[in-house]
N, C-alpha and C. Protein backbone atom coordinates (compact mmCIF):
# COMPACT_ATOMS: atom_id res chain seq x y z
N UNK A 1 5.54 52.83 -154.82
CA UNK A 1 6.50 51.83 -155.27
C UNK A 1 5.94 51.01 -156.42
N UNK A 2 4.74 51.17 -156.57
CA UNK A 2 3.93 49.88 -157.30
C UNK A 2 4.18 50.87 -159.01
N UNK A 3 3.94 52.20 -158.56
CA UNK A 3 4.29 53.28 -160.03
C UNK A 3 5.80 52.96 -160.23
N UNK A 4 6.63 52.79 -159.42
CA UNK A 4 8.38 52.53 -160.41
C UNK A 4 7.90 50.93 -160.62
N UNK A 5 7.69 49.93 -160.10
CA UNK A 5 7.52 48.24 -160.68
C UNK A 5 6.79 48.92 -161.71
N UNK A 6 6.23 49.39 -161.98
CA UNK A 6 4.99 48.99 -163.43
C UNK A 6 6.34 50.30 -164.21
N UNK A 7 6.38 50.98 -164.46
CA UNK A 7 7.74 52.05 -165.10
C UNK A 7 8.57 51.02 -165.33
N UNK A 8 9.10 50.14 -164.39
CA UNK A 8 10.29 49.57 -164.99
C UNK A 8 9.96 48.82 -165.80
N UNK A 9 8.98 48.07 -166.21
CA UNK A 9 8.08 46.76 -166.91
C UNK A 9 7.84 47.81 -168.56
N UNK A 10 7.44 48.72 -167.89
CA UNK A 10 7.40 49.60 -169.49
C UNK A 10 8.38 50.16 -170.04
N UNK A 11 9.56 50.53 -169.60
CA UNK A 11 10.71 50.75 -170.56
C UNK A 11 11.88 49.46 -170.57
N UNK A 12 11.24 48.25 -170.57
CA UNK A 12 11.74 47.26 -171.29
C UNK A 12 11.99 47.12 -173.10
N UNK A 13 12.97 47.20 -173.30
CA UNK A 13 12.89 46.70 -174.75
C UNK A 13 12.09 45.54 -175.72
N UNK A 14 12.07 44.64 -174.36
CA UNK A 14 10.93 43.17 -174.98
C UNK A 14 10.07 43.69 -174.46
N UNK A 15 8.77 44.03 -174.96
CA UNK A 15 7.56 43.83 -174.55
C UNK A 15 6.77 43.06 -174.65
N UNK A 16 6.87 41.59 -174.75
CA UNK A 16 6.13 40.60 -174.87
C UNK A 16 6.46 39.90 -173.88
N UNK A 17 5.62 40.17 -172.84
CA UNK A 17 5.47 39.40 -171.37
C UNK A 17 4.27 40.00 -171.42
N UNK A 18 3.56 39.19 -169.91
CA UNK A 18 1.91 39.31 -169.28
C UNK A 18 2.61 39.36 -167.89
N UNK A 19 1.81 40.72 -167.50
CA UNK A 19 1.59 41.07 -166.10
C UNK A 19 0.65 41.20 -165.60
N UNK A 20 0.38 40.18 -164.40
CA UNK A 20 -0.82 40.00 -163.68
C UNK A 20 -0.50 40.68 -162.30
N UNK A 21 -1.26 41.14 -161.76
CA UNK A 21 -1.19 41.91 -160.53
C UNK A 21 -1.98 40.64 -159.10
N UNK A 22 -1.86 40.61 -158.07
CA UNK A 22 -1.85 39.70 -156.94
C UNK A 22 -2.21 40.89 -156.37
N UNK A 23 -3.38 40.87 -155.94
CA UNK A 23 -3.66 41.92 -154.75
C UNK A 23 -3.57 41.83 -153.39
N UNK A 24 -3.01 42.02 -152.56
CA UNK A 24 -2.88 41.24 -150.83
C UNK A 24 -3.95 42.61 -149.82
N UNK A 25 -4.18 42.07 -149.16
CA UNK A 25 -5.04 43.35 -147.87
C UNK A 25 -4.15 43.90 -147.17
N UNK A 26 -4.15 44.99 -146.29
CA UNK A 26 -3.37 45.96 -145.67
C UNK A 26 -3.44 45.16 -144.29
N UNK A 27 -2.13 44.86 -144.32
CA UNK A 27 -1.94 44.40 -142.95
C UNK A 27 -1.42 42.33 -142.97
N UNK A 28 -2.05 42.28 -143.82
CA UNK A 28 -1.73 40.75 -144.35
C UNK A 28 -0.33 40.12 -143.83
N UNK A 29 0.68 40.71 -144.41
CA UNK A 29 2.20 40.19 -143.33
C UNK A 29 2.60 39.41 -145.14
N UNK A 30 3.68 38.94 -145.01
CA UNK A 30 4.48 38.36 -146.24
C UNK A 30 4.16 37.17 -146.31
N UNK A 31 3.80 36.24 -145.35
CA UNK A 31 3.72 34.79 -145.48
C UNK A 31 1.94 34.86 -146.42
N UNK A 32 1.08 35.62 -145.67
CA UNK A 32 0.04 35.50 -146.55
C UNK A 32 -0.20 36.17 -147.75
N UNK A 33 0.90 37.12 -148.36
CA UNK A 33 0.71 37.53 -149.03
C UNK A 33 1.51 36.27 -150.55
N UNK A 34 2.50 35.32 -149.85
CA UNK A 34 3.15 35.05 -150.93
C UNK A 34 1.98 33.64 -151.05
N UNK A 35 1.02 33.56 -150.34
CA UNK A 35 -0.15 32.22 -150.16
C UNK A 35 -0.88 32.77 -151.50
N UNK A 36 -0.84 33.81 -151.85
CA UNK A 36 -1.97 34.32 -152.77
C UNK A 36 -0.91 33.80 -154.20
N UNK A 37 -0.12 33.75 -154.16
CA UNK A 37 1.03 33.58 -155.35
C UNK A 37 0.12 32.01 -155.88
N UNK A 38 0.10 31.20 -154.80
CA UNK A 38 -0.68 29.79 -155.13
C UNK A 38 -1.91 29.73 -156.46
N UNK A 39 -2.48 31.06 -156.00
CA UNK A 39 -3.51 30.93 -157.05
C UNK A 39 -2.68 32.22 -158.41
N UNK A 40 -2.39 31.71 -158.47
CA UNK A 40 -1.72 33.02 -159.98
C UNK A 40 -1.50 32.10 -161.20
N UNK A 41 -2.10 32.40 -162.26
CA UNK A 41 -2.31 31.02 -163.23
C UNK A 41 -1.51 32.40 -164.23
N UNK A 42 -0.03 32.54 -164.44
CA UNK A 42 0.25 32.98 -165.61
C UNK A 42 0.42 32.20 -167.10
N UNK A 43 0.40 32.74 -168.03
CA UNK A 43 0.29 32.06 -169.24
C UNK A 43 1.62 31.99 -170.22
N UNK A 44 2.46 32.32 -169.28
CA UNK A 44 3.90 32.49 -169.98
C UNK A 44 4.39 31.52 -169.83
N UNK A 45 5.98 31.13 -170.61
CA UNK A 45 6.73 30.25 -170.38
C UNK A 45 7.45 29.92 -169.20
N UNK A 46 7.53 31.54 -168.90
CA UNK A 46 8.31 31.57 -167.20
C UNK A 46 7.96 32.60 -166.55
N UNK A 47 7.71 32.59 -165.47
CA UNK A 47 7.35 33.35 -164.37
C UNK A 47 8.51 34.24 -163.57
N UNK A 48 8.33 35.08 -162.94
CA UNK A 48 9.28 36.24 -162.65
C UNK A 48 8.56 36.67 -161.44
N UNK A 49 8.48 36.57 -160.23
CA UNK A 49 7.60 37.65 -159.46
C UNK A 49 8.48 38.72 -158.91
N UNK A 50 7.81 39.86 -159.14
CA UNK A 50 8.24 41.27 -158.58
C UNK A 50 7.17 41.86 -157.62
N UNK A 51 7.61 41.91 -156.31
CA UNK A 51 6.29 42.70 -155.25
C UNK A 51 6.44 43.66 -155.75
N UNK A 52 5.27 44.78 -154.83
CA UNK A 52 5.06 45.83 -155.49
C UNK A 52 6.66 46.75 -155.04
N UNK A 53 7.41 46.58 -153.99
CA UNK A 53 8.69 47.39 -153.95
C UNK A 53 9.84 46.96 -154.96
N UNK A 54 9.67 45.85 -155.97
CA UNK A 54 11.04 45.24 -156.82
C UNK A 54 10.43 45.52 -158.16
N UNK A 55 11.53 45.94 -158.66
CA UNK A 55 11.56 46.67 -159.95
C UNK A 55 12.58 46.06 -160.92
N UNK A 56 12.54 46.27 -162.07
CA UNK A 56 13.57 45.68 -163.26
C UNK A 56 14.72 47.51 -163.35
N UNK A 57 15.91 47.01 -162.88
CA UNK A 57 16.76 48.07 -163.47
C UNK A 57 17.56 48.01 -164.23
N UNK A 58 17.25 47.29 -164.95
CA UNK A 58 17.91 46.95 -166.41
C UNK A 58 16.69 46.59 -167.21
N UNK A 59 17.15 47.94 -168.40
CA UNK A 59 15.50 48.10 -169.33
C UNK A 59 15.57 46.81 -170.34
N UNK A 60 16.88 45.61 -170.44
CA UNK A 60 16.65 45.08 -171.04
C UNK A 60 16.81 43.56 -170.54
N UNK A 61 16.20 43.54 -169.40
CA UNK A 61 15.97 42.48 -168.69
C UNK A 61 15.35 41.16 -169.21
N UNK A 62 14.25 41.48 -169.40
CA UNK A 62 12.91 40.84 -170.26
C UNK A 62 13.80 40.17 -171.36
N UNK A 63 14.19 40.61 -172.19
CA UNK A 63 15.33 40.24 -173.41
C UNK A 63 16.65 39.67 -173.12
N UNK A 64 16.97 39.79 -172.22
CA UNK A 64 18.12 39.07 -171.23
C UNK A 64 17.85 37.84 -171.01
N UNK A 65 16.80 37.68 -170.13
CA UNK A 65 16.10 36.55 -169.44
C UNK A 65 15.50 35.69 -170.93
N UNK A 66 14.88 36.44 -171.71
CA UNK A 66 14.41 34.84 -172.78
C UNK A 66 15.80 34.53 -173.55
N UNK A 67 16.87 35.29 -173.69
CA UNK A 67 17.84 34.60 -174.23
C UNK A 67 18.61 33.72 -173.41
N UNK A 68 18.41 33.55 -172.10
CA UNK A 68 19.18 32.53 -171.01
C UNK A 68 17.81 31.39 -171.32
N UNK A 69 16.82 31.70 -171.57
CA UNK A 69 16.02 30.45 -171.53
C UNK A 69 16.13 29.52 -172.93
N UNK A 70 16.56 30.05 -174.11
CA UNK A 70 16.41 29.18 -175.40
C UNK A 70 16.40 27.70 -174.73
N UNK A 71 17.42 27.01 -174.37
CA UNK A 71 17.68 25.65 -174.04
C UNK A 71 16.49 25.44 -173.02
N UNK A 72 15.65 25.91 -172.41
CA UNK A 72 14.93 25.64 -171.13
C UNK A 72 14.89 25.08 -169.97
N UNK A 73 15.93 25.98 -169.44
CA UNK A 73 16.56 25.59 -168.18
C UNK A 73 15.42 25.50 -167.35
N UNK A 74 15.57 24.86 -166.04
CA UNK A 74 14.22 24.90 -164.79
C UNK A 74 14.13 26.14 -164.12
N UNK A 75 15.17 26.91 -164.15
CA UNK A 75 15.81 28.48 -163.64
C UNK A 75 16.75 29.09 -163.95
N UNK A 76 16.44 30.35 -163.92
CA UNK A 76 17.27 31.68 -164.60
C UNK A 76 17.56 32.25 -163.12
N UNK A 77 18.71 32.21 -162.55
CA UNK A 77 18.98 32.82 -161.12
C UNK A 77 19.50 34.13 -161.75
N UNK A 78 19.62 34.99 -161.54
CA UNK A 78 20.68 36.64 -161.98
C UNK A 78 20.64 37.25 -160.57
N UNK A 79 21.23 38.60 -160.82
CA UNK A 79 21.58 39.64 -159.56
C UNK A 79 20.54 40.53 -159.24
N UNK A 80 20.33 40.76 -158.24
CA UNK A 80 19.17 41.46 -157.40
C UNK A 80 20.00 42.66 -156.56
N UNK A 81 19.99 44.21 -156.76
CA UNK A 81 20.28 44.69 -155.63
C UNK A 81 19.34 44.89 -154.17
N UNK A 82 19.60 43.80 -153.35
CA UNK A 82 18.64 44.19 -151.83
C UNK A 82 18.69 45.26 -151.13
N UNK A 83 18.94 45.95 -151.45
CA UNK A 83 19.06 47.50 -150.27
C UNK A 83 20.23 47.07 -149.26
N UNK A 84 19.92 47.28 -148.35
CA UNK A 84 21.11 46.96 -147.45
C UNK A 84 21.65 45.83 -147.05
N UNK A 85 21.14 44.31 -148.07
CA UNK A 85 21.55 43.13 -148.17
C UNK A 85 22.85 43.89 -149.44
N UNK A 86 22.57 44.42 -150.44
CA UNK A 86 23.92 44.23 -151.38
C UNK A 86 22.88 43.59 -152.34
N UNK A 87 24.28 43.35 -153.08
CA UNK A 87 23.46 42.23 -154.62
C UNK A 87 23.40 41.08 -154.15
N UNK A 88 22.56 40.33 -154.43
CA UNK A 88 22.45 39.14 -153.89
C UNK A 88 21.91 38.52 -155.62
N UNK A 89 22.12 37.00 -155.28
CA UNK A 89 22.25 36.64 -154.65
C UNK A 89 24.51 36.49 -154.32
N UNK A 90 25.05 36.61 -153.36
CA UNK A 90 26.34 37.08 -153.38
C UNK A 90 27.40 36.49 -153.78
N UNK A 91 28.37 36.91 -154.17
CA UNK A 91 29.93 35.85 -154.74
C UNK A 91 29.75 34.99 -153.91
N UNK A 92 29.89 34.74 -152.79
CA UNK A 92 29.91 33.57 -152.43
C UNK A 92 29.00 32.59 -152.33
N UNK A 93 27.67 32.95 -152.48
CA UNK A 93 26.72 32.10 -152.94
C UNK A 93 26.19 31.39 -154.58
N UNK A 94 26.97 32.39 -154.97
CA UNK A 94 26.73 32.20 -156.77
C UNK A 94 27.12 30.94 -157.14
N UNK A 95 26.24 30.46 -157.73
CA UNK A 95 26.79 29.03 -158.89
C UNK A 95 26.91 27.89 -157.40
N UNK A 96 26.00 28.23 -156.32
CA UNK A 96 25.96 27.03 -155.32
C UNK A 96 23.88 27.11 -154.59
N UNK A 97 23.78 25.74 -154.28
CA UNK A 97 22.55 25.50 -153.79
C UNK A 97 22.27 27.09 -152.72
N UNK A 98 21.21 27.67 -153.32
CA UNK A 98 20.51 28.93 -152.75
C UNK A 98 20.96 28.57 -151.24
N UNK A 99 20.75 29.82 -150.29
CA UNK A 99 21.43 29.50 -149.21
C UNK A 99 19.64 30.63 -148.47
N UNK A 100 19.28 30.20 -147.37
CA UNK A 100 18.37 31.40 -146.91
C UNK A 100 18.42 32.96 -146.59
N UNK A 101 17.74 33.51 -146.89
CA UNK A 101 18.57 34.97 -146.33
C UNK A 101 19.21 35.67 -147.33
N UNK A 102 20.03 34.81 -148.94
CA UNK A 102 20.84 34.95 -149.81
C UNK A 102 20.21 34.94 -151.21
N UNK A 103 19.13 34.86 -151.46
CA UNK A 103 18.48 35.13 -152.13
C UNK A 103 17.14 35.22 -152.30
N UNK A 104 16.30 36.00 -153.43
CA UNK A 104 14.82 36.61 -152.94
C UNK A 104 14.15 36.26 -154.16
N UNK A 105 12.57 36.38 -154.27
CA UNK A 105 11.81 36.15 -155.58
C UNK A 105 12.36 36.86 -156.41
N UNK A 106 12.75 38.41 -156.30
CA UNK A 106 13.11 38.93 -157.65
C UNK A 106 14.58 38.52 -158.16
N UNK A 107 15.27 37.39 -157.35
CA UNK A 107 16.73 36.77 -158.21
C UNK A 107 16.63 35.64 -159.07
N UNK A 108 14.81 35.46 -159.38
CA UNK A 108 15.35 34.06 -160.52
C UNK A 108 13.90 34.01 -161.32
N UNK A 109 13.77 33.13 -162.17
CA UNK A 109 12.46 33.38 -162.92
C UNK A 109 12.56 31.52 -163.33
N UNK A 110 11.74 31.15 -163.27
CA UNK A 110 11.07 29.57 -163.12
C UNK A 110 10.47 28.93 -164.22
N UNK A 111 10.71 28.21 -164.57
CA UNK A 111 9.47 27.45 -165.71
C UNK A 111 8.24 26.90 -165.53
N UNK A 112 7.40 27.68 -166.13
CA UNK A 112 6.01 27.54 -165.95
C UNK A 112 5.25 26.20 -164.99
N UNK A 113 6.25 25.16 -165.98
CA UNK A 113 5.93 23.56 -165.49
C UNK A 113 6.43 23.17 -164.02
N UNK A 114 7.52 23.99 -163.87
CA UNK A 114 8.80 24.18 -162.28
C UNK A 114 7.87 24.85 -161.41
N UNK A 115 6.84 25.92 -161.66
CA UNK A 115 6.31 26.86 -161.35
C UNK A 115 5.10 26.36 -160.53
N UNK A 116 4.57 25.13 -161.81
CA UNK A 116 3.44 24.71 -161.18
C UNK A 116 3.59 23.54 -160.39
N UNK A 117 4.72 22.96 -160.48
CA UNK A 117 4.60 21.69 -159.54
C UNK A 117 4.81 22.24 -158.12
N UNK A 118 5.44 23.38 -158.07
CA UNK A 118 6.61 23.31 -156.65
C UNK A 118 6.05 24.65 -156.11
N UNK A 119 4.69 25.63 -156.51
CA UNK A 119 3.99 26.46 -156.18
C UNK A 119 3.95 26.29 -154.95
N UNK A 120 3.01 25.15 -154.01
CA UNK A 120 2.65 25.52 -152.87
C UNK A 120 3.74 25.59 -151.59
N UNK A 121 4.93 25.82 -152.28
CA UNK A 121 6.19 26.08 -150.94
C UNK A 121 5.95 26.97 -150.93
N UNK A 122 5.62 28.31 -151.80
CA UNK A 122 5.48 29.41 -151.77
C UNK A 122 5.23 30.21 -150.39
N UNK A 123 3.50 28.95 -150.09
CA UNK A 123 3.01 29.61 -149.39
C UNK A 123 2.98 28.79 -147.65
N UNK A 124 4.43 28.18 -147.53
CA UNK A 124 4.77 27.55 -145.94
C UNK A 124 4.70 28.83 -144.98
N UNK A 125 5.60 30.19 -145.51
CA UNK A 125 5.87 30.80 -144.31
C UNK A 125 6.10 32.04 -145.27
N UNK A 126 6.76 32.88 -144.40
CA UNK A 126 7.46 34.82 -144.84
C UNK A 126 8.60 34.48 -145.74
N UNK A 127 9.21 33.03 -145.64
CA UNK A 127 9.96 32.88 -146.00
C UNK A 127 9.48 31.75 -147.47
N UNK A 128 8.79 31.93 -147.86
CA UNK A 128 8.11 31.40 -148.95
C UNK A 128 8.87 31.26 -150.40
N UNK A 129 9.95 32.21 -150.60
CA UNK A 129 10.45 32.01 -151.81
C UNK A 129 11.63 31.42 -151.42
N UNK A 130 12.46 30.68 -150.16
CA UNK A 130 13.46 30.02 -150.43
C UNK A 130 12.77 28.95 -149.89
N UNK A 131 11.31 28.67 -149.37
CA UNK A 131 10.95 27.09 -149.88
C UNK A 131 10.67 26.63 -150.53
N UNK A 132 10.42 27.69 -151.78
CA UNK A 132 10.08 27.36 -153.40
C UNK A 132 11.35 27.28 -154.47
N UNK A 133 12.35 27.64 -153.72
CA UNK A 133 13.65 27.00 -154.63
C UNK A 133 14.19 25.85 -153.90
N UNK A 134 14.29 25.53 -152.24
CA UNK A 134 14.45 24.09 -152.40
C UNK A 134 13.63 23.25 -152.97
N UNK A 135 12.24 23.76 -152.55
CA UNK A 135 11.57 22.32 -153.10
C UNK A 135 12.06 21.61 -154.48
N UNK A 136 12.58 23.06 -155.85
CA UNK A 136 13.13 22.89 -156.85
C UNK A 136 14.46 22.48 -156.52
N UNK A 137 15.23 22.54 -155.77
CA UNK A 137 16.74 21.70 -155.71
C UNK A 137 16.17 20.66 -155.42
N UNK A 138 15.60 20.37 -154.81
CA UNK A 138 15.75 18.89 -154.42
C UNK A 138 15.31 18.18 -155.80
N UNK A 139 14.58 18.63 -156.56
CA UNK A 139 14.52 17.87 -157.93
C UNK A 139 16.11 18.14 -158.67
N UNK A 140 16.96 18.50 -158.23
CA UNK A 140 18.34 18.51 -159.04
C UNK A 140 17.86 19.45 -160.26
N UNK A 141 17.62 20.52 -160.36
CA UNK A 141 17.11 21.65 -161.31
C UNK A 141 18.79 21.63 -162.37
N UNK A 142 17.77 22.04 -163.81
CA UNK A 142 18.50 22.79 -164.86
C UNK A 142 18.60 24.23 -164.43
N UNK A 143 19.86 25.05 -164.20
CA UNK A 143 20.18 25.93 -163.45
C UNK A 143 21.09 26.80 -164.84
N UNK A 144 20.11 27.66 -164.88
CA UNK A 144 21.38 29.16 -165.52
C UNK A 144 21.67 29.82 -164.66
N UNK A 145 22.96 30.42 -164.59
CA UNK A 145 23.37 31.54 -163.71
C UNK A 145 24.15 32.71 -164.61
N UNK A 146 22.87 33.72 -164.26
CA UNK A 146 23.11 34.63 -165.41
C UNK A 146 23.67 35.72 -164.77
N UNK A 147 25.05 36.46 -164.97
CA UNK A 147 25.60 36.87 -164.05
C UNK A 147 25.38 38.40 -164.94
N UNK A 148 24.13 38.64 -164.52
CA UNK A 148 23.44 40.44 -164.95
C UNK A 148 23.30 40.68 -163.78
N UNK A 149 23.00 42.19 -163.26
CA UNK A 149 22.27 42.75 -162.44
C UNK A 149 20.82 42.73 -163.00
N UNK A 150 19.75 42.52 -162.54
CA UNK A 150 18.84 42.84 -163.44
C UNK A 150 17.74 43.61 -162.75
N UNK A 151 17.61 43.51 -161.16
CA UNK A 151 16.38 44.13 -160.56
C UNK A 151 16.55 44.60 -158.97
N UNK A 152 16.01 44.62 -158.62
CA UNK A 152 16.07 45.66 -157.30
C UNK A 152 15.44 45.59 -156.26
N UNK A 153 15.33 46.15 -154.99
CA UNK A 153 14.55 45.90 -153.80
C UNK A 153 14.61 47.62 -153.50
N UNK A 154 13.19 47.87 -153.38
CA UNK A 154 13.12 49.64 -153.33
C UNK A 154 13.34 49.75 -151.50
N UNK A 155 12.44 48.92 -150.58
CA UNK A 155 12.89 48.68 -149.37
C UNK A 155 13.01 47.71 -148.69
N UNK A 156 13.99 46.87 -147.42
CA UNK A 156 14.21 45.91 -146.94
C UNK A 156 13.32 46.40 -145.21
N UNK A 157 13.68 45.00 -145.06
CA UNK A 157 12.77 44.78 -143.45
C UNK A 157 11.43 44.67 -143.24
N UNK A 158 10.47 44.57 -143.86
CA UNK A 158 9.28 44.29 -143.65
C UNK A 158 9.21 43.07 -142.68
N UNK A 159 8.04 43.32 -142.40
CA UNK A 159 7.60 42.20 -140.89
C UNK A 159 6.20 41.76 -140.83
N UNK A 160 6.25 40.61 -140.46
CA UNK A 160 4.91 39.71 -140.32
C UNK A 160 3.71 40.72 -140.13
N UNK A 161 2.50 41.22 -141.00
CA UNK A 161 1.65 42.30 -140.79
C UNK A 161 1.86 43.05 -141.14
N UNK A 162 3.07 43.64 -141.74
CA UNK A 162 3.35 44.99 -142.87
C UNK A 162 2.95 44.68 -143.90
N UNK A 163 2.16 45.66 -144.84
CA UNK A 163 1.53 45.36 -146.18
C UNK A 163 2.77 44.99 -147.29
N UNK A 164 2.15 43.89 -147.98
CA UNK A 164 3.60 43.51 -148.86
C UNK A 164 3.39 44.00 -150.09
């Protein structure tokens, strides 16, 4: 899975992004794997995380996403297909405060500065990336809602101790 994430990153049309890799141990579980996110010092304007099963399926994602940022919103939310969740995050959640369950790290990309204040929700629980967008609602976030498909979930259901 980690060969289609890095494939999809290379037939992007923008190629001017930095990809850093997060290594987790076999067996780790999701809550400790998204603890390692804490220490990830990227050098970009905005951050994007893709595990190793989420991929960009739209080659012109990268180029999508910096044209929703010109103004510099606090977040770029777009569409994610989850496997047997659907696209998320869903019509009825769209264009309203993230809901749990309804959306995932690969549905939004953050500002560096958003990134670094509100990092260590990341790493509360399995559920680490919707305590890293409230922590950002509750600051009343600059919010794009970019209504692309842009990326993917290769498989759903992992569990506390499955390698992430």
């Amino acid at each position: 899975m980690l060969a289609d994430n890095t494939a999809s990153l290379a037939r992007q049309t923008d190629r001017d992004f930095e990809q850093l890799f997060m290594i987790d141990e076999e067996g780790m579980g999701i809550g400790d794997a998204n603890r390692i996110l804490m220490v990830a010092d990227p050098d970009g304007d905005y951050v994007l995380v893709l595990d190793d099963d989420d991929w960009l399926i739209n080659d012109r994602a990268i180029e999508l996403l910096k044209g929703a940022t010109i103004e510099s919103p606090d977040i770029v939310i777009f569409k994610a297909d989850h496997k047997g969740l659907g696209i998320l995050p869903s019509k009825s959640a769209w264009e309203k405060r993230p809901i749990k369950g309804h959306i995932g790290s690969c549905d939004f990309i953050t500002r560096r500065d958003v990134w670094d204040k509100h990092i260590e929700a990341f790493g509360v629980d399995e559920g680490g990336d919707y305590a890293f967008l409230k922590a950002i609602w509750e600051d009343k976030p600059v919010v794009i809602w970019l209504d692309e498909l842009l990326a993917g979930i290769q498989r759903q259901g992992r569990s506390n101790g499955e390698p992430e």
